[in-house]
Protein backbone atom coordinates (compact mmCIF):
# COMPACT_ATOMS: atom_id res chain seq x y z
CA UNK A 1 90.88 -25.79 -66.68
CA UNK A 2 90.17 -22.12 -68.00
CA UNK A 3 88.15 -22.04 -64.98
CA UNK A 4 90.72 -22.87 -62.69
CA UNK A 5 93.23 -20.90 -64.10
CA UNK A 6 90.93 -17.67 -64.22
CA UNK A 7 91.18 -18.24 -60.54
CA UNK A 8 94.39 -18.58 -60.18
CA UNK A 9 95.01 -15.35 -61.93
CA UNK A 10 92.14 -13.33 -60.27
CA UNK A 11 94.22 -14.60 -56.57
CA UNK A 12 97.70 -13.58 -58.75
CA UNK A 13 96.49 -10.21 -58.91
CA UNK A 14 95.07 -9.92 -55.72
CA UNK A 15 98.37 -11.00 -54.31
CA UNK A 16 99.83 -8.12 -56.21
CA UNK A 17 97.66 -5.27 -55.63
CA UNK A 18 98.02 -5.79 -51.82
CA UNK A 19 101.72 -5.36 -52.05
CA UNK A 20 101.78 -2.39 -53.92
CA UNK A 21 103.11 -0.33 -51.03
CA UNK A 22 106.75 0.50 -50.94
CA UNK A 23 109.40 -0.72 -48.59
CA UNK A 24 110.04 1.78 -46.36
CA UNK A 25 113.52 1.01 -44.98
CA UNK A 26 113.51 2.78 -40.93
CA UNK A 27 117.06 2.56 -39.73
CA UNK A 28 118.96 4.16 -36.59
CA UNK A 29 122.87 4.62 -36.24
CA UNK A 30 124.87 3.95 -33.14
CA UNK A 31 128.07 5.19 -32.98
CA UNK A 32 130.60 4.92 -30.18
CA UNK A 33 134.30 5.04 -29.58
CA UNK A 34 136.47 4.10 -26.79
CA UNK A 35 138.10 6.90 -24.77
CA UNK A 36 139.46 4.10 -22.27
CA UNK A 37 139.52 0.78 -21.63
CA UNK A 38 136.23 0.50 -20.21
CA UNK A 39 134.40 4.02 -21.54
CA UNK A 40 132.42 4.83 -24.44
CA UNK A 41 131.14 7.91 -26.13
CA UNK A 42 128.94 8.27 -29.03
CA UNK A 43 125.33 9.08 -30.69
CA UNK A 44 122.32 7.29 -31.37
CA UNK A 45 120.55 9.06 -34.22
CA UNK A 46 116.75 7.94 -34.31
CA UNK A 47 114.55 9.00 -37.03
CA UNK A 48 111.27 11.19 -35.55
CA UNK A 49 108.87 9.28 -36.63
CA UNK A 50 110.42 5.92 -35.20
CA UNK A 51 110.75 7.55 -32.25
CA UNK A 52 107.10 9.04 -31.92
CA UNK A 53 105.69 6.16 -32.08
CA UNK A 54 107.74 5.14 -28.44
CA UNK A 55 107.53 8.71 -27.10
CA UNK A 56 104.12 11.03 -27.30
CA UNK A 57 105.86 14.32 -29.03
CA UNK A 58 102.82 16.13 -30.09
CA UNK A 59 102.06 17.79 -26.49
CA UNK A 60 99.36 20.44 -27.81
CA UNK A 61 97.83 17.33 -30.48
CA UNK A 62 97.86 19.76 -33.44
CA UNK A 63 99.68 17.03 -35.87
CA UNK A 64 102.65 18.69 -36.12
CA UNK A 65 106.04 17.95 -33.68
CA UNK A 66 108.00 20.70 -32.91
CA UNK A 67 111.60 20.49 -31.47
CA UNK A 68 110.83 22.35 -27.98
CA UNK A 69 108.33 19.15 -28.16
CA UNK A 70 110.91 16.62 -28.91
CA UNK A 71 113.60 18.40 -26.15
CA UNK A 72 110.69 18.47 -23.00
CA UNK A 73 110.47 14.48 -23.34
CA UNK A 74 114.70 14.38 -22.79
CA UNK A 75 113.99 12.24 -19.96
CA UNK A 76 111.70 9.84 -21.47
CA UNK A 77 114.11 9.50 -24.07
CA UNK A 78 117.06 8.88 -21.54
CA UNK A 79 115.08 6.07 -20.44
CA UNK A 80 114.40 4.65 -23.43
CA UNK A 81 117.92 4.49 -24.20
CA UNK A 82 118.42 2.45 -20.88
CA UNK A 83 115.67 0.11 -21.52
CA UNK A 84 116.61 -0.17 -25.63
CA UNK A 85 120.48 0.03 -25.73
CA UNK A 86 122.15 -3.16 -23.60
CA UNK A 87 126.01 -3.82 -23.48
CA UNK A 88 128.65 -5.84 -22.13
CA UNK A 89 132.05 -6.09 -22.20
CA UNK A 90 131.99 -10.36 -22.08
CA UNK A 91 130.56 -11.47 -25.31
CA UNK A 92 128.13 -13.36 -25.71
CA UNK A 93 127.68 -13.75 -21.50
CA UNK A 94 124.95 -12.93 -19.66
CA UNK A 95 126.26 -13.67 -16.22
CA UNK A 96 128.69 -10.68 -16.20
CA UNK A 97 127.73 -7.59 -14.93
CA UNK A 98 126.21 -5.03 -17.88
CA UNK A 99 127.76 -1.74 -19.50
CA UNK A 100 125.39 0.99 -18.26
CA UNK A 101 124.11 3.47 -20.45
CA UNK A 102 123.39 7.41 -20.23
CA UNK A 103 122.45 10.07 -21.82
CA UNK A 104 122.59 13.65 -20.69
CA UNK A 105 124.16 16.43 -22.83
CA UNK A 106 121.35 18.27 -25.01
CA UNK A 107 119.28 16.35 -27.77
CA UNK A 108 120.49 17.51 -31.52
CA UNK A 109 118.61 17.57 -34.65
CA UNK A 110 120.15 15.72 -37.96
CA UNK A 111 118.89 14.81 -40.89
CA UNK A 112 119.00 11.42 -43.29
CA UNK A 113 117.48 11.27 -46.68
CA UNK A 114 115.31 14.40 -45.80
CA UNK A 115 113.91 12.92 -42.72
CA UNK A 116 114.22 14.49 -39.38
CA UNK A 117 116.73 12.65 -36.87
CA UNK A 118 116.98 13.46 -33.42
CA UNK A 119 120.95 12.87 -32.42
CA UNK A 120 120.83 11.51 -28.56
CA UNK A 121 124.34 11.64 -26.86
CA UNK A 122 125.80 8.19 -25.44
CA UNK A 123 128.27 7.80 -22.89
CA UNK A 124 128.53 4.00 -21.93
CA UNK A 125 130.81 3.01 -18.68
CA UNK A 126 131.69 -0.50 -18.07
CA UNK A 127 132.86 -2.27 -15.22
CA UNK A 128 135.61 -4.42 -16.24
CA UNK A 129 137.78 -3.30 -19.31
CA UNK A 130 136.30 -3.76 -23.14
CA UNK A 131 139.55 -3.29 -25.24
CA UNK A 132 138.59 -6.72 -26.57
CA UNK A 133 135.35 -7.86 -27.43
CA UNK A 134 131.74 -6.01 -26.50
CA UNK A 135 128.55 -7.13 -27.02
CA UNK A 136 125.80 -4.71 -27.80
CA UNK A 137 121.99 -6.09 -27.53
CA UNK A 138 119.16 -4.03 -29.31
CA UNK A 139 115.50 -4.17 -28.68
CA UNK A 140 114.22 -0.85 -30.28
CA UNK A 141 111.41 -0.67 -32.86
CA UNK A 142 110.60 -4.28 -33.48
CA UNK A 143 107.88 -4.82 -32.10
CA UNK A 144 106.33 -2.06 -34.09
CA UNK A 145 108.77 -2.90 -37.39
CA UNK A 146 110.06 -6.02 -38.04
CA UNK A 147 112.23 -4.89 -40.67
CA UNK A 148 114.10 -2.10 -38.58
CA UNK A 149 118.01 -2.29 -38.94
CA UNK A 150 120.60 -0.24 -36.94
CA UNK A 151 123.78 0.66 -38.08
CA UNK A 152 126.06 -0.30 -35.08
CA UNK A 153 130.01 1.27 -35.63
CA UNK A 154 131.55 0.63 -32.47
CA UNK A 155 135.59 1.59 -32.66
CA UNK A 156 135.56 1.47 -36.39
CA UNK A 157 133.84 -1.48 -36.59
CA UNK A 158 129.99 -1.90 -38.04
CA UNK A 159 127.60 -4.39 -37.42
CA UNK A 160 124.44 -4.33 -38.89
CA UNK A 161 121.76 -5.13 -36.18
CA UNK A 162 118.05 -6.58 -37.19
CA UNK A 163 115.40 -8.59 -35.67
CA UNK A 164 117.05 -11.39 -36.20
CA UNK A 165 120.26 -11.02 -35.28
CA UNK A 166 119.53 -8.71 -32.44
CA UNK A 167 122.80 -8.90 -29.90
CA UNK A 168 126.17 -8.31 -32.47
CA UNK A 169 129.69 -8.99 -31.18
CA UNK A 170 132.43 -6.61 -31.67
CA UNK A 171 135.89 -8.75 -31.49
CA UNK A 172 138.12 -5.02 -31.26
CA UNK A 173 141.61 -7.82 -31.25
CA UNK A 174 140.46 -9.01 -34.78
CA UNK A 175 140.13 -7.89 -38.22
CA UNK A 176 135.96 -7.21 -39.09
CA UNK A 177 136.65 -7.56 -42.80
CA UNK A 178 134.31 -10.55 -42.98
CA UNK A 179 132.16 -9.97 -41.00
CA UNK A 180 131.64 -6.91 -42.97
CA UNK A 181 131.34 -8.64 -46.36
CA UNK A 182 129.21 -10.90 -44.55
CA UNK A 183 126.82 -8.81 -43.34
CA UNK A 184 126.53 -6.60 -46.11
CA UNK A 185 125.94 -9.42 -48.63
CA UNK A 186 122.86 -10.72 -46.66
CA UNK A 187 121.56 -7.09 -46.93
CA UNK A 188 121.65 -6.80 -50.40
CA UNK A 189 120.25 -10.42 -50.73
CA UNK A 190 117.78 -9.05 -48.36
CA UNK A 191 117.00 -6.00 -50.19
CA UNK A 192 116.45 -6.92 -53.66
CA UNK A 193 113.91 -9.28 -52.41
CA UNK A 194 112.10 -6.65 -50.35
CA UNK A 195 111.89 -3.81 -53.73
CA UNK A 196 109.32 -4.79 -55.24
CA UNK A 197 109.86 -2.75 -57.80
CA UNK A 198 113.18 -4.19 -58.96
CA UNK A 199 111.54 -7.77 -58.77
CA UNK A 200 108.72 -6.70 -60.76
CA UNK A 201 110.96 -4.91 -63.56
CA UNK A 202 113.00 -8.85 -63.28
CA UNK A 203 109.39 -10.69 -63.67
CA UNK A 204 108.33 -8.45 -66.55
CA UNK A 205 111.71 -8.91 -68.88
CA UNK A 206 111.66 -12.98 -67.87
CA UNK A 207 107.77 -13.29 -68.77
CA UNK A 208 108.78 -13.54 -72.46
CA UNK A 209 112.45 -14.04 -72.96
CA UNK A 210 110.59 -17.91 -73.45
CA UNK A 211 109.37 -16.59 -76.68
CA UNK A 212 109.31 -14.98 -79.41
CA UNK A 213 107.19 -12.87 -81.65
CA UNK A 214 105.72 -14.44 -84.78
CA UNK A 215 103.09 -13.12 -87.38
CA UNK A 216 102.04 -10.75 -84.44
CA UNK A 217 101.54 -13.42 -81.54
CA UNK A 218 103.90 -15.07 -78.82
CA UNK A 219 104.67 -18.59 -79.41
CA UNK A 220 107.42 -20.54 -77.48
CA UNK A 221 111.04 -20.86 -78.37
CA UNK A 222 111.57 -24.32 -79.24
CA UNK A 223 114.93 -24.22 -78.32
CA UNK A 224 116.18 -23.99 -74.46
CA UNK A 225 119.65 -23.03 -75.60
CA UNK A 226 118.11 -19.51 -77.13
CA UNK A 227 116.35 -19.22 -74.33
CA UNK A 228 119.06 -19.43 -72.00
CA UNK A 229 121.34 -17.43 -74.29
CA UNK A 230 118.80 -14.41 -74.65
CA UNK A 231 118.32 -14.52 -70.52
CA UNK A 232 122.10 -14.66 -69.92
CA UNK A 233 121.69 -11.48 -72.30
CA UNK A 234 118.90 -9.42 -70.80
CA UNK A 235 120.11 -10.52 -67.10
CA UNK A 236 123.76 -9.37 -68.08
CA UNK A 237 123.02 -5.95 -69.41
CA UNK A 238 120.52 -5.22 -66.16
CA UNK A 239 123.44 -6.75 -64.05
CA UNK A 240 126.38 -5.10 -65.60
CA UNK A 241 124.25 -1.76 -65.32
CA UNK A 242 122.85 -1.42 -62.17
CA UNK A 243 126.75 -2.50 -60.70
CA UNK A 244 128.20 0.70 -62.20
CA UNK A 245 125.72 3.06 -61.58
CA UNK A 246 125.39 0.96 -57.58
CA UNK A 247 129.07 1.76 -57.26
CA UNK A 248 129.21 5.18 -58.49
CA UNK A 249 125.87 6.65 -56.26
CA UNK A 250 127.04 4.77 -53.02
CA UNK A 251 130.71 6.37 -53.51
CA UNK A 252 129.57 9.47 -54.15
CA UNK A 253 130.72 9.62 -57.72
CA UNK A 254 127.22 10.77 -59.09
CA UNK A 255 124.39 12.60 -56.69
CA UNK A 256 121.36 11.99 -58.61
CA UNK A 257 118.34 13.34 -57.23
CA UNK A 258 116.23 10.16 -55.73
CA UNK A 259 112.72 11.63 -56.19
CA UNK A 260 113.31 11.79 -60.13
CA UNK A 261 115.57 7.97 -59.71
CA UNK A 262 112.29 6.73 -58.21
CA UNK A 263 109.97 7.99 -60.67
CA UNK A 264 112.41 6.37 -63.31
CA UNK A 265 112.27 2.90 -61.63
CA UNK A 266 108.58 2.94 -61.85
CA UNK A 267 108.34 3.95 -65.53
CA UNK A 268 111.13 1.42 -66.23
CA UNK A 269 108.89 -1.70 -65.22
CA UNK A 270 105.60 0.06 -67.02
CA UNK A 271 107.59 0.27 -70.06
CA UNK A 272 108.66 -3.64 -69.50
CA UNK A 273 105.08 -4.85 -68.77
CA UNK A 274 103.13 -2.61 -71.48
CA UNK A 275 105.90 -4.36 -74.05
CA UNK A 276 104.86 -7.71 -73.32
CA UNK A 277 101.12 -6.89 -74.21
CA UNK A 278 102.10 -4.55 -77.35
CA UNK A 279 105.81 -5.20 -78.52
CA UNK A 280 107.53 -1.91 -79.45
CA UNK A 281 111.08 -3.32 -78.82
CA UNK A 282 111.85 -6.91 -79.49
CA UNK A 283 115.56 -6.97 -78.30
CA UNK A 284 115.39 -5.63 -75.15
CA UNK A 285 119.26 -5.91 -74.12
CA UNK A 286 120.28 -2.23 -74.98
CA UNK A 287 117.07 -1.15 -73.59
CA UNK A 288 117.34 -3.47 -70.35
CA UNK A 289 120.95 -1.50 -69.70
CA UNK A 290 119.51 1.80 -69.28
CA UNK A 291 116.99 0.87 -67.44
CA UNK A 292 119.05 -0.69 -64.96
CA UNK A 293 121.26 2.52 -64.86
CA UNK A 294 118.41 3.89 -62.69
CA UNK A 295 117.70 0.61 -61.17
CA UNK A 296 121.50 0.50 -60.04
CA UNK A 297 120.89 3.98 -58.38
CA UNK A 298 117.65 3.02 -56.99
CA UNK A 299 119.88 0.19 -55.14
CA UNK A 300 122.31 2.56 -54.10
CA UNK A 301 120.10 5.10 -52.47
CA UNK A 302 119.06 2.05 -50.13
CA UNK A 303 122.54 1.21 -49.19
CA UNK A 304 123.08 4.52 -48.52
CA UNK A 305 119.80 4.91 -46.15
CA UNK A 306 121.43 1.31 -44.93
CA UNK A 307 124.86 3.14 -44.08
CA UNK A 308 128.12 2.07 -45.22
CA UNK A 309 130.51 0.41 -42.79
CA UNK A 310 133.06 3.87 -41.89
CA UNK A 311 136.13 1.46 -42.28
CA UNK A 312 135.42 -0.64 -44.90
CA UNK A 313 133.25 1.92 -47.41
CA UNK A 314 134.32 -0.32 -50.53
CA UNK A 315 134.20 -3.44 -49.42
CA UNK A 316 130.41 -2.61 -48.24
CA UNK A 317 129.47 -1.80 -51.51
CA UNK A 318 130.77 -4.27 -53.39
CA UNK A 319 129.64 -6.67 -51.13
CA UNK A 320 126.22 -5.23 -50.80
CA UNK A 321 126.05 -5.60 -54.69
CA UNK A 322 126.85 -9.42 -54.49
CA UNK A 323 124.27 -10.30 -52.05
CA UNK A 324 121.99 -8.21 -55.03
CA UNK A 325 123.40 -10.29 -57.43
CA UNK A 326 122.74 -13.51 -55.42
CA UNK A 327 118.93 -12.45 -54.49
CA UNK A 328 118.36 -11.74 -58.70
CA UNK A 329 119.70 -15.18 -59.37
CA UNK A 330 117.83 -16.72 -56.67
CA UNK A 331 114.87 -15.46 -58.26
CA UNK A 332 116.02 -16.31 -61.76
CA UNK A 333 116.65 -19.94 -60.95
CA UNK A 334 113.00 -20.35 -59.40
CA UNK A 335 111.00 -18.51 -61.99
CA UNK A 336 112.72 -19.67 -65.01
CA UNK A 337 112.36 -23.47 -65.20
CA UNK A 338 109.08 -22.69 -64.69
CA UNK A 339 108.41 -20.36 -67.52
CA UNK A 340 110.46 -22.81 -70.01
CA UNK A 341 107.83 -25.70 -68.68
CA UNK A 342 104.86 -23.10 -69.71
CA UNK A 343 105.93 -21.40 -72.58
CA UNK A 344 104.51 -23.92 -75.53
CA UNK A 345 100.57 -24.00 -73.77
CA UNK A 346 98.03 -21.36 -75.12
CA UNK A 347 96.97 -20.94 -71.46
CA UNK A 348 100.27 -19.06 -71.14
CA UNK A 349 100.77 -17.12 -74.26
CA UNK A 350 97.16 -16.09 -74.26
CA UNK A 351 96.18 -15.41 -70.90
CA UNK A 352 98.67 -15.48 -68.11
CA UNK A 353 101.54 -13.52 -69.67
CA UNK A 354 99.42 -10.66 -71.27
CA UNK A 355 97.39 -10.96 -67.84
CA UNK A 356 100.39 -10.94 -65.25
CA UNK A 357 102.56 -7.94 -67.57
CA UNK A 358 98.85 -6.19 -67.12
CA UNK A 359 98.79 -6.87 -62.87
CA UNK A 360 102.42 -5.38 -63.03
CA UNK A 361 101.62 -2.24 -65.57
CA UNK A 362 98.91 -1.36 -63.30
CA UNK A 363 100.81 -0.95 -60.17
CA UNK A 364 103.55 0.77 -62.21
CA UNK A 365 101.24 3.14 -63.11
CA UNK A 366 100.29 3.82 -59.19
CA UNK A 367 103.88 3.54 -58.24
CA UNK A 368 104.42 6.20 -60.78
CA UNK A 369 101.64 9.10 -59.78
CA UNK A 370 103.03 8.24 -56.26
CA UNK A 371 106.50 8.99 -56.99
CA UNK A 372 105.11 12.20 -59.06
């Protein structure tokens, strides 16, 4: 058995280490409005690098792209709007005749969370009239990033568009309020699951809220009702925290500066392993709420790389937060009948709790000279 189980966590921390690396969310933004029945005009904004790796920039190969660079491929980027971008004013039918795409009026140069977008002018034409339903098909950057998203707003109305759900529908006679709330709930369901960081920080506090420190050793709490009352604790004080502070960033109440949020994050879930291995604090509730202060920003900095729906700002964030709430409990109701089942065996108190808070310390550490 201690055999076994050295195996198991020698694979557990293998499986950790090799998922150390950040999600790096790459995202577009479409944007078009009607200006008649059957005419369009708009932007795509493409980040640079997501668009070097379709388009050869560096013309002179000395590593660097400069804009007279980006603007002497206008052409190949025209037709990579034509071959990426497909509409049509039937939705969902394929047997009517396609919007048609173009881009000519001069490339611009944005920016989004410090990263360099190039700003492509869209006119679409159609040929029958679109005042009530178009469907918009998207085939960029999949092939080469499975979790790309673009932020589709198409006459006030935003869709967002992934690998998965590819071709989006925009019904222009009908209200898009759920299919806003919709949308932006599986993203933040989506999300949490994908920061590994935040999961991490969850793993750590739910490692030992099955037990409890006694004459300087773990041992299991006998009773499930304590154990369920202390994780309705710890999970409502990181909940209740990260809301406000979600809320606040993503509605521009606060501006905090993400490089230092980031850095935060990481120390949080160090602090949260190392105090599994060598308590400091015992009760970690008041503790847990701070932490989740920066965790709640560190959520909010996605959704606002993500993009907020134009019309419905509010309802996109609070929906956003639900589908964060949903993904936490997801991951609650899956790891904690197993840690109740585990917490009374030596196997667990000595060796795969110390063990796994050690796995998760150690990438906090590298997350945190990263983020330095």
């Amino acid at each position: 058995m201690k055999i076994s189980m050295r195996h198991l966590l020698y694979s557990f921390c293998l499986l950790l280490v090799s998922t150390t690396q950040a999600h790096q969310l790459s995202t577009s933004y479409i944007t078009l409005d009607a200006t008649n029945n059957s005419q369009f005009t708009g932007s795509w904004q493409i980040n640079v690098a997501d668009l070097e790796q379709q388009i050869a920039f560096d013309l002179n190969q000395d590593g660097d792209i400069a804009w007279h660079e980006i603007t002497a491929k206008h052409s190949a980027i025209s037709d990579f709007v034509t071959t990426s971008l497909i509409a049509n004013p039937a939705a969902n039918s394929i047997t009517e005749p396609a919007c048609r795409f173009s881009s000519s009026a001069p490339l611009q140069l944005d920016s989004h969370f410090n990263q360099p977008y190039v700003v492509i002018a869209l006119q679409l034409a159609c040929p029958a009239a679109a005042n009530d339903s178009l469907t918009l098909a998207y085939t960029a950057f999949f092939d080469t990033d499975a979790n790309h998203k673009a932020i589709a707003t198409i006459n006030q109305q935003t869709r967002v568009i992934s690998k998965d759900n590819a071709a989006q529908t925009f019904d222009f006679a009908t209200s898009s309020y759920l299919t806003t709330f919709n949308q932006y709930v599986y993203q933040g369901v989506l999300h949490i699951w994908l920061g590994l960081d935040h999961i991490l920080f969850l793993i750590a506090l739910l490692l030992t809220c099955v037990l409890v420190r006694k004459t300087s050793k773990w041992q299991g709490i006998e009773s499930k009702a304590t154990i369920f009352k202390q994780t309705a604790w710890i999970v409502t004080a990181f909940t209740l925290a990260h809301s406000i502070t979600l809320t606040a960033t993503a509605m521009q109440l606060v501006s905090p500066n993400s490089r230092w949020v980031e850095l935060g994050i990481a120390i949080s879930v160090l602090f949260a392993a190392l105090n599994n291995i060598w308590p400091l604090v015992i009760r970690l509730g008041w503790v847990t709420f701070a932490f989740g202060l920066l965790h709640g920003m560190g959520f909010a900095s996605v959704l606002g790389e993500l993009g907020l729906s134009s019309d419905y700002q509010l309802l996109s964030v609070l929906a956003f937060n639900l589908g964060v709430e949903i993904g936490q409990l997801a991951i609650l109701v899956v790891a904690l009948p197993v840690l109740i089942w585990a917490r009374n065996y030596q196997w667990y108190q000595k060796w795969v709790m110390p063990a796994g808070s050690l796995v998760i310390a150690i990438i906090a550490v590298q997350w945190s000279l990263e983020r330095i």
